[in-house]
Structures are given as C-alpha cells and as structure tokens.
Protein backbone atom coordinates (compact mmCIF):
# COMPACT_ATOMS: atom_id res chain seq x y z
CA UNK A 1 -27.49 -95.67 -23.12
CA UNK A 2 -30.02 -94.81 -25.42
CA UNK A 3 -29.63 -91.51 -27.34
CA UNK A 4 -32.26 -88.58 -27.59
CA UNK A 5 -33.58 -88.00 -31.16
CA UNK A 6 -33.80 -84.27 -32.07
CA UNK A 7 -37.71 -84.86 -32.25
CA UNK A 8 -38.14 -86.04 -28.46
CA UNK A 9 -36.95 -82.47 -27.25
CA UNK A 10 -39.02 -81.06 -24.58
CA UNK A 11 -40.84 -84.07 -24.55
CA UNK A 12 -42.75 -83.13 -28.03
CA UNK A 13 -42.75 -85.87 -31.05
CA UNK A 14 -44.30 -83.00 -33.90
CA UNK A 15 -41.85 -81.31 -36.13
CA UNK A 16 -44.61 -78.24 -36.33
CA UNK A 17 -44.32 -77.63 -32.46
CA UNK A 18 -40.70 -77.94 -32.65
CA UNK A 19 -39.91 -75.81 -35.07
CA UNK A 20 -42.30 -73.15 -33.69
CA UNK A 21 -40.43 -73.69 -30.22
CA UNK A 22 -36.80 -73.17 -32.43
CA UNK A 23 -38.40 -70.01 -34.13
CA UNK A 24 -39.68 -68.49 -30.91
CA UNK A 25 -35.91 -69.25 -29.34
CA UNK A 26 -34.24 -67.52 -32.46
CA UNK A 27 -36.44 -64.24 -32.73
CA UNK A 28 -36.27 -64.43 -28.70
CA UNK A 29 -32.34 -63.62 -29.12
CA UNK A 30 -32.32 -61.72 -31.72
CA UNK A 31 -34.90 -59.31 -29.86
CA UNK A 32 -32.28 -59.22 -27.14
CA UNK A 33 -29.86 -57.91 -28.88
CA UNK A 34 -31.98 -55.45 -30.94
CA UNK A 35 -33.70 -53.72 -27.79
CA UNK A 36 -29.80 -53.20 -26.70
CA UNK A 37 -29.18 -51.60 -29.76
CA UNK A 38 -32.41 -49.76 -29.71
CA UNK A 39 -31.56 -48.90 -26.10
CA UNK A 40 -28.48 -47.12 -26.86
CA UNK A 41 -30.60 -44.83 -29.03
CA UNK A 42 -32.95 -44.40 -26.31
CA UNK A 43 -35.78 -46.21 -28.55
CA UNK A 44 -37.64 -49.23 -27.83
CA UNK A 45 -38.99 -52.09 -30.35
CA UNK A 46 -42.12 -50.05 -31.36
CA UNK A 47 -40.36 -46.52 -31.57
CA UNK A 48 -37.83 -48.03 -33.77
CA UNK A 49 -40.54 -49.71 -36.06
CA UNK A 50 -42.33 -45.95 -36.52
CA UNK A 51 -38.85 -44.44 -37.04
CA UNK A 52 -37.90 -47.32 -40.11
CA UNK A 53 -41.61 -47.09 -41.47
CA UNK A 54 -41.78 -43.14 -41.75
CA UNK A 55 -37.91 -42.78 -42.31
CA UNK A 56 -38.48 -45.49 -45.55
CA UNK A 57 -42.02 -43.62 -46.81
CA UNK A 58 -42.33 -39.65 -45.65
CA UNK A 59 -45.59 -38.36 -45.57
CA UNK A 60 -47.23 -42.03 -44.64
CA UNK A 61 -50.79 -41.62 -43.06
CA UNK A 62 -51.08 -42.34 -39.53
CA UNK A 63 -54.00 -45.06 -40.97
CA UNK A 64 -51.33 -46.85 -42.75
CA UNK A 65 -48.74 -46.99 -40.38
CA UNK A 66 -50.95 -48.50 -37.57
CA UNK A 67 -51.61 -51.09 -40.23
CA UNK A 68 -48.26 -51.89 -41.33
CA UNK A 69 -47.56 -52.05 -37.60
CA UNK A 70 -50.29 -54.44 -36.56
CA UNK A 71 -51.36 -51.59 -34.24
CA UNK A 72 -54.21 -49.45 -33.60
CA UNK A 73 -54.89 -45.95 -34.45
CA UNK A 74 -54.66 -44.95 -31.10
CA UNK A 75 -51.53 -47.13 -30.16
CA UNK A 76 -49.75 -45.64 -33.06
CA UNK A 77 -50.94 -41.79 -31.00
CA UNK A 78 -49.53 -42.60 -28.17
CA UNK A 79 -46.01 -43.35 -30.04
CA UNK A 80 -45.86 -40.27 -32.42
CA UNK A 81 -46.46 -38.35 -29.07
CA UNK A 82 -43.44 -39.72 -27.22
CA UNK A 83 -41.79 -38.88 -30.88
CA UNK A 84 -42.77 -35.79 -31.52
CA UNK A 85 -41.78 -35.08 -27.70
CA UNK A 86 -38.09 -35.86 -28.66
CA UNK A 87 -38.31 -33.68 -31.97
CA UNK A 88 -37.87 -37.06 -33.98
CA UNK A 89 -41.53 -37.13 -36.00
CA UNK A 90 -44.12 -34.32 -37.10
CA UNK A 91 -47.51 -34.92 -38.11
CA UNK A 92 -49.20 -32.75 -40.49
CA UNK A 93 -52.60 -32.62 -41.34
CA UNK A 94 -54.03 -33.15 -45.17
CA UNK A 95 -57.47 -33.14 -44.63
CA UNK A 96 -58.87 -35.62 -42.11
CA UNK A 97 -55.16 -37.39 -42.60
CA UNK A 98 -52.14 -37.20 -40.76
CA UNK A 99 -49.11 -37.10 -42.54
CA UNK A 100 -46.09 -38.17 -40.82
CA UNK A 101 -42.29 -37.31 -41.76
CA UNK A 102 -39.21 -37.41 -40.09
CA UNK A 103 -37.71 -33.60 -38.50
CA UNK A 104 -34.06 -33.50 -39.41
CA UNK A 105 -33.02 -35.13 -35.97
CA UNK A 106 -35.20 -37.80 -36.81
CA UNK A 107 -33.69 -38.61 -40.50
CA UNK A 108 -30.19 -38.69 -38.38
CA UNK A 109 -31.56 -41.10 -36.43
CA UNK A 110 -32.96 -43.22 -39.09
CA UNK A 111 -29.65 -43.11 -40.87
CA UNK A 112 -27.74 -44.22 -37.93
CA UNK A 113 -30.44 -46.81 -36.49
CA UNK A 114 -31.61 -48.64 -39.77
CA UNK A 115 -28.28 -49.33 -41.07
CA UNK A 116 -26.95 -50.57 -37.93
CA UNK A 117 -30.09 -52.79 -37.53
CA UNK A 118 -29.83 -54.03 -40.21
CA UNK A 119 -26.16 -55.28 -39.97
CA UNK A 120 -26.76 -56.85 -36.58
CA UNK A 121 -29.91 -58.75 -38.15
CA UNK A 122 -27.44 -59.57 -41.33
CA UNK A 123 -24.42 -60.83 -38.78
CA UNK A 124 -26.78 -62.91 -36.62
CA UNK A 125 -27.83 -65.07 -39.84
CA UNK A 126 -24.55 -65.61 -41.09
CA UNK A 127 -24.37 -68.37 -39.65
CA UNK A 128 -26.94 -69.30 -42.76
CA UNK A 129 -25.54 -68.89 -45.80
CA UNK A 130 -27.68 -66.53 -48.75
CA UNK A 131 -29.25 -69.01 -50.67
CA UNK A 132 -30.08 -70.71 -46.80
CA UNK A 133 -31.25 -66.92 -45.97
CA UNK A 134 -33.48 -67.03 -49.25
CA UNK A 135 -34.81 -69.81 -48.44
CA UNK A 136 -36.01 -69.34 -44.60
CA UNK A 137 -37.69 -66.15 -46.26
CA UNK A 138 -39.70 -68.18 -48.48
CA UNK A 139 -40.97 -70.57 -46.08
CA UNK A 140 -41.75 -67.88 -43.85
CA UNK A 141 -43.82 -66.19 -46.47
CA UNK A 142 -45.14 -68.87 -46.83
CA UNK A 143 -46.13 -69.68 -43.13
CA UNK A 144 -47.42 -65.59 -43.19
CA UNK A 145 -49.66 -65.93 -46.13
CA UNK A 146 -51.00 -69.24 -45.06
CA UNK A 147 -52.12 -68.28 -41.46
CA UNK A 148 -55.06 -66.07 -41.04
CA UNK A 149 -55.12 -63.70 -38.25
C-alpha cells in the first residue's frame, strides 16, 4: 500500500495552502481554549482585547484603539458601553478625544486576565521550544508585513 505524503493532505499538493490550513487549525484551538478562559471572566474575545489594550496604555484614544483592534470607531462604542456597564472602563473626554482607562475593578481584572492569558498562550507552544517560538514570530512578521489588507 502506498503511503500518503504530508503534501497530499486534503487533497492539496501547495505547501502555501497547507500551511495556511495548519495555521487556521492551530489559532482555531487555541481560540477554544481562550474564549473558556475569557468565559470564566464573563468576557468574550473582543472585550478581552479592549481590557489588554487600555490595561497596557491608560488614557489611549478611542481612535487608536479601534485601530490597534482592526475595528471601527463605532464597533469599539458599542464595546466600551458593555464595559463601562460592568464598571470595568471609563472614557473621558480631552477635547474631541476620548480617553479611556481602566476603573479599579477593571485593573483587577486586567491583572488577573492578562497574566493568565498569557500563560495558557505560553503552555500551548511549549510544545515549540524558544528559539522554535522566535522563529514562528519572525515568519509571521514576516507573512503580516508582506500582505496588504
């Protein structure tokens, strides 16, 4: 019997689509694990990403967090709402800019969240070693700087 090469998986012969299929799979699982994490906080994906931005840079405009978050202005609103609902963020105004900071409950958060984030990121590329780690991070910034979009 004739044995399957890695590249005929799913049929494909292009080490590209491949290892954009592998990528997809591993950030795919990860994600899993994270929104169970963020769950427990009672955050989701995007709620996290606004509590790690403005947690790591008080008094960020609203204007820069929708762009570090890919979002728009009024997709970023609609988040600091639902956090400033919970007493996590505050907004003050500086002008035409909103400021955002953390309230005290939300710089708990942010030291409880983050941290454990980050170790469940760190523990599911162990399997990778640091240099490996180093590495993938190149060739992903790389990928990031090359593609347009």
């Amino acid at each position: 019997m004739k044995q399957r090469k890695e590249s005929d998986e799913w049929g494909l012969m292009r080490p590209a689509v491949l290892a954009w299929l592998r990528l997809a799979r591993v950030y795919q699982k990860i994600e899993m694990h994270s929104e169970q994490l963020f769950r427990s906080h009672r955050l989701n994906s995007a709620q996290f990403d606004v509590i790690a931005h403005v947690g790591a840079a008080s008094g960020l405009s609203q204007q820069a967090l929708a762009d570090a978050l890919l979002v728009t202005k009024g997709n970023v609103s609609q988040l600091l709402r639902k956090l400033e609902g919970r007493g996590l963020v505050e907004r003050r105004h500086d002008g035409r800019t909103n400021c955002l900071s953390l309230t005290g409950q939300g710089k708990e958060l942010f030291d409880t969240v983050v941290p454990s984030q980050e170790k469940l990121v760190s523990a599911m590329l162990d399997p990778l070693s640091v240099d490996e780690q180093r590495e993938l991070l190149r060739l992903l910034r790389k990928l990031d700087r090359a593609i347009v979009g």
